[in-house]
Protein backbone atom coordinates (compact mmCIF):
# COMPACT_ATOMS: atom_id res chain seq x y z
CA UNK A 1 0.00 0.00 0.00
CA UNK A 2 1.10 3.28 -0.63
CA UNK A 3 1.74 5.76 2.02
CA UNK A 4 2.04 9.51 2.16
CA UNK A 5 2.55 11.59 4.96
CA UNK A 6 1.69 15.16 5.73
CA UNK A 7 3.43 17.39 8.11
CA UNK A 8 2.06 21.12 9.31
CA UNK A 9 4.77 22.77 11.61
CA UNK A 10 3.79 25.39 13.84
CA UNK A 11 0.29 27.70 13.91
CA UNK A 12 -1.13 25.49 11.31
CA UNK A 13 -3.14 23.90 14.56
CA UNK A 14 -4.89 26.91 14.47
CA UNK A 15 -6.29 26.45 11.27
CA UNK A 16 -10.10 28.05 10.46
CA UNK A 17 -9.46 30.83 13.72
CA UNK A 18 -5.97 31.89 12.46
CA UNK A 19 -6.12 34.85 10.37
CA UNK A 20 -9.11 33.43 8.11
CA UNK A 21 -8.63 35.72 4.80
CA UNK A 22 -5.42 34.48 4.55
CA UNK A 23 -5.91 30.81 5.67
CA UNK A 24 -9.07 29.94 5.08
CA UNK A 25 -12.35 28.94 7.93
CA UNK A 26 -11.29 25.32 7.67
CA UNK A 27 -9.74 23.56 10.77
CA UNK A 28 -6.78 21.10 10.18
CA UNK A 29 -9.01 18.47 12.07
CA UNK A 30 -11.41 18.51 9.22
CA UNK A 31 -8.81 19.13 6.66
CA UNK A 32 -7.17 16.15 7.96
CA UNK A 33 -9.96 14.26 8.07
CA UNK A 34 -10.27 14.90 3.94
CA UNK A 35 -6.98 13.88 3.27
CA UNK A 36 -7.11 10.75 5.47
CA UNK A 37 -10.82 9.72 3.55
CA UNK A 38 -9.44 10.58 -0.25
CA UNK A 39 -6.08 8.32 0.38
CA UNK A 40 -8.46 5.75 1.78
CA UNK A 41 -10.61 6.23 -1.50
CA UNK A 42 -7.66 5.15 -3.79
CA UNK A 43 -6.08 2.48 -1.39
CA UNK A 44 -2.98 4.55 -0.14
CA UNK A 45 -2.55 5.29 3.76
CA UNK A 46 -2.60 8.89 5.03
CA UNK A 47 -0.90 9.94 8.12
CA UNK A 48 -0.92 13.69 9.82
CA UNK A 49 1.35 15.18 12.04
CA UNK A 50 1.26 18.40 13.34
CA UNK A 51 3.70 20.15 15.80
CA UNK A 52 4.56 23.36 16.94
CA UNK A 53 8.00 22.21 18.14
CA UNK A 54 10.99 22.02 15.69
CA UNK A 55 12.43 18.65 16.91
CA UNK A 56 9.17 16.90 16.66
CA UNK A 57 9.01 17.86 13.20
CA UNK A 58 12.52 16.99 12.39
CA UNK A 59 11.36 13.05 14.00
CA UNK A 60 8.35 13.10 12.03
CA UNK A 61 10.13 13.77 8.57
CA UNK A 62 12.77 10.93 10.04
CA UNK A 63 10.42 8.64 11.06
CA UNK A 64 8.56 8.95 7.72
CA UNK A 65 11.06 9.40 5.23
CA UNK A 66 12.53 6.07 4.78
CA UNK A 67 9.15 3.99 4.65
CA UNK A 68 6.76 6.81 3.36
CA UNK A 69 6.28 7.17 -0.51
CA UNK A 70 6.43 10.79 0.00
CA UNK A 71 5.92 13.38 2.39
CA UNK A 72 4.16 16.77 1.67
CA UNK A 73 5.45 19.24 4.58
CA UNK A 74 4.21 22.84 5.62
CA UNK A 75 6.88 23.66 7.96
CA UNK A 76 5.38 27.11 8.36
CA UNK A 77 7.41 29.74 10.48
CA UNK A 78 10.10 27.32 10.28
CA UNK A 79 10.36 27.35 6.66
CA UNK A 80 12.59 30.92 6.85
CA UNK A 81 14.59 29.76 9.72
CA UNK A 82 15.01 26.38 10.70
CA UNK A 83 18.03 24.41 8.83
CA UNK A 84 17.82 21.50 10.55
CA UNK A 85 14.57 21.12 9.02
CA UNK A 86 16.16 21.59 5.62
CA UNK A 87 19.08 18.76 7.04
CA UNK A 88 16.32 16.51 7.96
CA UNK A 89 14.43 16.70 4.23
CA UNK A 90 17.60 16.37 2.24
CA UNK A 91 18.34 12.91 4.59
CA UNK A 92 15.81 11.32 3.43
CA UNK A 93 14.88 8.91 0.89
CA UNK A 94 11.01 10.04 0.24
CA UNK A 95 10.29 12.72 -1.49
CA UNK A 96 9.33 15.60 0.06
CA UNK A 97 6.78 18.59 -1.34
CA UNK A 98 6.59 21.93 0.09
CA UNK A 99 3.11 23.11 0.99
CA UNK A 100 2.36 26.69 1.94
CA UNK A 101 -1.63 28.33 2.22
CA UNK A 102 -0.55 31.41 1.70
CA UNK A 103 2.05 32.45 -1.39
CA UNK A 104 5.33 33.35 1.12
CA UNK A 105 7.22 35.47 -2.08
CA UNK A 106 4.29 37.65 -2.01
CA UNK A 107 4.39 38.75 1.86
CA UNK A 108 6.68 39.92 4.08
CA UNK A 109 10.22 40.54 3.16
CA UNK A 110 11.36 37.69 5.26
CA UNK A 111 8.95 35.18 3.84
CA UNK A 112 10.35 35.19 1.11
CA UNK A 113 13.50 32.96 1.98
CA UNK A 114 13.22 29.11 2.25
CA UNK A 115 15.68 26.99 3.44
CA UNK A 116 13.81 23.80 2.44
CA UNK A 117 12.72 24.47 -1.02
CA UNK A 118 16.28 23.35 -2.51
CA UNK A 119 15.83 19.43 -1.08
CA UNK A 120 12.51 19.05 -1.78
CA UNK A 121 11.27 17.15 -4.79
CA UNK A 122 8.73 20.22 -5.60
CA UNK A 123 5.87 22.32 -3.84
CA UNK A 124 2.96 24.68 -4.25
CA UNK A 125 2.36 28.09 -2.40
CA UNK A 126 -0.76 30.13 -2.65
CA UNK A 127 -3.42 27.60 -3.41
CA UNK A 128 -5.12 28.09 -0.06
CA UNK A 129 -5.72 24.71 1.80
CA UNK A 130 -6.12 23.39 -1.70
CA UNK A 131 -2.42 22.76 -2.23
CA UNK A 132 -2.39 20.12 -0.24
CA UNK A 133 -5.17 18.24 -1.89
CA UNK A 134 -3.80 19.46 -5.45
CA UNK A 135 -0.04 17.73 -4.47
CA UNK A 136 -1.84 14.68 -2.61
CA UNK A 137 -3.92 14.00 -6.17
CA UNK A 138 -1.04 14.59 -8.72
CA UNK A 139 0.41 11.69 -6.16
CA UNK A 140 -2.05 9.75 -5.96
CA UNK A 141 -3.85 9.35 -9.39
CA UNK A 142 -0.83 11.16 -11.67
């Protein structure tokens, strides 16, 4: 069976109350519920992970990325800042994908910087909540 795991780094808990013009009114509990239900739909296993701390992130994308198929991350803050996050990715054997709600090169100055995009197998920014499902179904059905 095929499996996929998706990773949402800090704030993304707070998904659907969180600044909801720019991330959308749905939470990641139902959002992860989707995901979970469409893999389920085409016979490959889903499983989420969300933390707001850096290391448990880092052990997610380790525990995943030598079994998973691929991994679609949204490391959020850590994106700009965190390069053990980007040392964790590149480690890997799965394939990793780059999710982000909102479109970072089109915010804040600082935004605009990832250290992850360079190991990761591709991405999508500015798709709302979509991006995930738009990755998950190029995966999943080609």
């Amino acid at each position: 069976m095929k499996r996929i795991a998706i990773l949402n780094g800090p704030n993304l808990n707070l998904l659907g109350t969180r600044e909801p013009e720019v991330y959308g009114q749905r939470s990641l509990k139902e959002l992860e519920a989707e995901w979970v239900a469409f893999g389920q739909t085409h016979g490959v296993e889903i499983t989420c992970v969300q933390s707001n701390v850096e290391g448990e992130l880092i052990d997610a994308i380790q525990a995943h990325g030598f079994d998973a198929d691929a991994i679609l991350i949204n490391p959020g803050g850590y994106t700009h800042t965190s390069v053990a996050i980007r040392d964790a990715i590149a480690a890997v054997d799965a394939p990793v994908y780059e999710i982000h709600i909102s479109h970072p090169d089109a915010r804040e100055e600082f935004r605009k910087t990832s250290l992850v995009r360079e190991v990761c197998a591709g991405g999508v920014s500015g798709l709302g909540v979509q991006g995930y499902m738009a990755v998950l179904e190029s995966l999943i059905t080609g």
